[in-house]
C-alpha atoms as a PDB file:
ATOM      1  CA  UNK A   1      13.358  17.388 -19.557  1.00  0.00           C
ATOM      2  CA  UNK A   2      11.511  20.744 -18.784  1.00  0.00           C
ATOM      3  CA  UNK A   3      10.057  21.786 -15.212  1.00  0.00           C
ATOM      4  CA  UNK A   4       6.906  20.646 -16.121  1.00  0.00           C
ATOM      5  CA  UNK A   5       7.800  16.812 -16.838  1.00  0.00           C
ATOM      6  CA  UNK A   6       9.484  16.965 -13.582  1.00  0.00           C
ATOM      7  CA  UNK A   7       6.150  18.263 -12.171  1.00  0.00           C
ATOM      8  CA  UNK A   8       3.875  15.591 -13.664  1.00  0.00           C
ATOM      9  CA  UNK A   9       6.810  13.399 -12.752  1.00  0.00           C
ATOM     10  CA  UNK A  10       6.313  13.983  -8.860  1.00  0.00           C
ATOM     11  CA  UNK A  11       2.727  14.433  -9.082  1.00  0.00           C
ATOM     12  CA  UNK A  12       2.411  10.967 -10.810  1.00  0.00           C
ATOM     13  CA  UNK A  13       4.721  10.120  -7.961  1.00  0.00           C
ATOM     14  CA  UNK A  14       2.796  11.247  -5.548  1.00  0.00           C
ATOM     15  CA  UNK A  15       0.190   9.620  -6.405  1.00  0.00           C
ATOM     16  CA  UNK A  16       1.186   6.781  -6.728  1.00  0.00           C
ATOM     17  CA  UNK A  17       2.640   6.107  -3.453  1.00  0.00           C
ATOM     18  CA  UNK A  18      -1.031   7.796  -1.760  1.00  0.00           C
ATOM     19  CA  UNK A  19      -2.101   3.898  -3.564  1.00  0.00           C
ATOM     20  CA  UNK A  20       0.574   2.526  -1.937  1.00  0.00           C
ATOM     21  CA  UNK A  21      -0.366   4.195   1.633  1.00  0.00           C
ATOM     22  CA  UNK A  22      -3.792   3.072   0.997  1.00  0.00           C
ATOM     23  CA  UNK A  23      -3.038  -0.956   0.791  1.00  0.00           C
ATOM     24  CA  UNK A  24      -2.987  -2.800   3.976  1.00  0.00           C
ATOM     25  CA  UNK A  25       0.235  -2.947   6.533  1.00  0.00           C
ATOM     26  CA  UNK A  26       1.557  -6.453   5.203  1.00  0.00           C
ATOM     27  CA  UNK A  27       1.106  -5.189   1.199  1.00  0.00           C
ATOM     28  CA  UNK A  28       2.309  -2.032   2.150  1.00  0.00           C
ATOM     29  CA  UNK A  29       5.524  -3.683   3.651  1.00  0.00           C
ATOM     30  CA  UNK A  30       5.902  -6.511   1.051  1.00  0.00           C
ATOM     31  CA  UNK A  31       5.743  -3.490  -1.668  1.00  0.00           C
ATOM     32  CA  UNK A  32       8.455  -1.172  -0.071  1.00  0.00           C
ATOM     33  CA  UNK A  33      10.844  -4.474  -0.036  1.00  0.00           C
ATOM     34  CA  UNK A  34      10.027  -5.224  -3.973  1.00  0.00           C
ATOM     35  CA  UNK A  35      10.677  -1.036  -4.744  1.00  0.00           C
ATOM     36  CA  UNK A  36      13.513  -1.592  -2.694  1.00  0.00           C
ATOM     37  CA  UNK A  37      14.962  -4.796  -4.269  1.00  0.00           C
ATOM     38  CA  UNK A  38      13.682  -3.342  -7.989  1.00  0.00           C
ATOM     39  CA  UNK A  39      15.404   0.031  -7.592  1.00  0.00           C
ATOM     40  CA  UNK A  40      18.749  -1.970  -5.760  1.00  0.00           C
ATOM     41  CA  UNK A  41      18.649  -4.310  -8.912  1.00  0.00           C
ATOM     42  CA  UNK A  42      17.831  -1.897 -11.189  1.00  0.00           C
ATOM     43  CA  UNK A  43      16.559  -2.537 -14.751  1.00  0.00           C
ATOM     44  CA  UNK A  44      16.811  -0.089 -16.929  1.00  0.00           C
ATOM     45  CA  UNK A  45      13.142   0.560 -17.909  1.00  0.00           C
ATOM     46  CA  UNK A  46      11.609   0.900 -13.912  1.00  0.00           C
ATOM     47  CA  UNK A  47      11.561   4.553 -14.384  1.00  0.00           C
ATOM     48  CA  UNK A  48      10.129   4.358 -18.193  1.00  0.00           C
ATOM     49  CA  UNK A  49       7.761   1.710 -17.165  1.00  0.00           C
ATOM     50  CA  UNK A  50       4.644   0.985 -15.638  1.00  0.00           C
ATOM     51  CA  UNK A  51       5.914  -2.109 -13.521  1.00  0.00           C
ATOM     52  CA  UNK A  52       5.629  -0.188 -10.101  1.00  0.00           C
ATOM     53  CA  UNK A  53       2.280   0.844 -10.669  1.00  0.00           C
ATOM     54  CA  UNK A  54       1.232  -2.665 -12.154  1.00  0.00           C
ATOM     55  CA  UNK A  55       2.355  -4.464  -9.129  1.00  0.00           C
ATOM     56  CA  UNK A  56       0.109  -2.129  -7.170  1.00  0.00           C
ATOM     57  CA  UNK A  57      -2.440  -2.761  -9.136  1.00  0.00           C
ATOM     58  CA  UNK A  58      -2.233  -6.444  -8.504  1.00  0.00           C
ATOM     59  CA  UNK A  59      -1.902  -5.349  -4.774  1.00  0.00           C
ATOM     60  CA  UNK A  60      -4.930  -4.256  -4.989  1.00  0.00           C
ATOM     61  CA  UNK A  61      -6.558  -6.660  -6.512  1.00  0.00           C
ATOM     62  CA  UNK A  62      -5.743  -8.537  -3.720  1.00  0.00           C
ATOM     63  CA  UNK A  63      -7.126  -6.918  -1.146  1.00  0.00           C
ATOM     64  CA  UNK A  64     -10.200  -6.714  -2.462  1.00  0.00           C
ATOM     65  CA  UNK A  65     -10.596 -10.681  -2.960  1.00  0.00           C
ATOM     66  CA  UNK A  66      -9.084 -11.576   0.292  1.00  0.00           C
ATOM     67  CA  UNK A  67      -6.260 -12.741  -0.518  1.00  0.00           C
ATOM     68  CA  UNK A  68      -3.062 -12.410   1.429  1.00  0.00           C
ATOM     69  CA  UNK A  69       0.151 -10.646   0.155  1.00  0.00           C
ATOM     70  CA  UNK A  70       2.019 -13.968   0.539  1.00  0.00           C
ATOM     71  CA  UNK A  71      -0.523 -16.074  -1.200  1.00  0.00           C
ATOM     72  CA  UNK A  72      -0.134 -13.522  -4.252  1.00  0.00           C
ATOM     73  CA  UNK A  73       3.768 -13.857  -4.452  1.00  0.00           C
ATOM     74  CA  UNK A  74       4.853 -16.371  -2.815  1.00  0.00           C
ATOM     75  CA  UNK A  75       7.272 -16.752  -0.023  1.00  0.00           C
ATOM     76  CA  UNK A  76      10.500 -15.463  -2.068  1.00  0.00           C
ATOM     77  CA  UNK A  77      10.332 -11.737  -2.311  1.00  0.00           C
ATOM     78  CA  UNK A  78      13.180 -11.352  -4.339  1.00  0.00           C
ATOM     79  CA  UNK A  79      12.599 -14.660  -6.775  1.00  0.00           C
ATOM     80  CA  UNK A  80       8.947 -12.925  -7.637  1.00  0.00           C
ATOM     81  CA  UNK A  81      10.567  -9.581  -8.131  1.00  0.00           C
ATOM     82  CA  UNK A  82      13.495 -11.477 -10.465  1.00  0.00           C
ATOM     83  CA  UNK A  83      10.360 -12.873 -12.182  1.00  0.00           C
ATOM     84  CA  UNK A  84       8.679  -9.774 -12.829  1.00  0.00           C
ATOM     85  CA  UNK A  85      11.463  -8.360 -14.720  1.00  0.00           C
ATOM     86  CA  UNK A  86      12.594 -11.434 -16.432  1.00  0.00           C
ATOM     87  CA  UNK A  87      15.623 -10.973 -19.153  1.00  0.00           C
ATOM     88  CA  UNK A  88      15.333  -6.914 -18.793  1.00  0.00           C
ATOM     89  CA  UNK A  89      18.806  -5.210 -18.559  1.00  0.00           C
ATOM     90  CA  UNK A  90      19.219  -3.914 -16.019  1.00  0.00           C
ATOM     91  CA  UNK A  91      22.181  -1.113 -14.717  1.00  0.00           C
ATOM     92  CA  UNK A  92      24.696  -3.682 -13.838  1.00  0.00           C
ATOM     93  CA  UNK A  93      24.146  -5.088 -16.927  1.00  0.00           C
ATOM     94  CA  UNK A  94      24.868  -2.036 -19.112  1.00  0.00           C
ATOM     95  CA  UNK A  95      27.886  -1.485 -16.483  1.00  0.00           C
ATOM     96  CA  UNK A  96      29.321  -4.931 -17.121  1.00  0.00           C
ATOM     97  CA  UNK A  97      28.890  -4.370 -21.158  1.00  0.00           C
ATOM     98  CA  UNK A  98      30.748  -1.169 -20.742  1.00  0.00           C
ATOM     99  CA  UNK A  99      33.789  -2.856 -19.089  1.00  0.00           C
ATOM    100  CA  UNK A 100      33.786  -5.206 -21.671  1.00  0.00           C
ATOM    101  CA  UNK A 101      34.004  -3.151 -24.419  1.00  0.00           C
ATOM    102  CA  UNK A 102      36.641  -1.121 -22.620  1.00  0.00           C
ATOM    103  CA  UNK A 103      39.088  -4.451 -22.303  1.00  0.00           C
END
């Protein structure tokens, strides 16, 4: 990785999270637990994907019918974010394989 993909990488970043300060205070607080729970979870292809930025995208979409935050996703946080990322492996996954393969 050279000093310019970490760059774009925090530009992108930055970015991306000004969308996020942008949404309304109960999105903005339902989206800080899902990066939370996502990132504490942690499948493998968050940082490769686009998931974070789709799910503000939804967000947004949102907003701008009406809607509220817990109409969108339902009253179980973490069961939407488990939803979201389905069958992906995730780190604890690739741990578990590796202590597997070590026995």
């Amino acid at each position: 990785m050279s000093i310019r993909d970490i760059i774009e990488g925090k530009r992108q970043w930055r970015a991306h999270m000004a969308r996020v300060k942008a949404l309304p205070p109960d999105y903005r607080v339902v989206y800080e637990e899902m990066q939370k729970y996502l990132f504490k979870v942690g499948p493998v292809s968050l940082t490769d994907g686009n998931l974070l930025s789709e799910i503000v995208d939804f967000f947004e979409s949102g907003v701008a019918s009406g809607k509220d935050v817990m109409e969108l996703i339902g009253p179980d946080v973490a069961a939407f974010c488990d939803g979201l990322i389905g069958d992906s492996p995730t780190h604890a996954d690739v741990y578990q394989e590796s202590i597997r393969k070590k026995s």
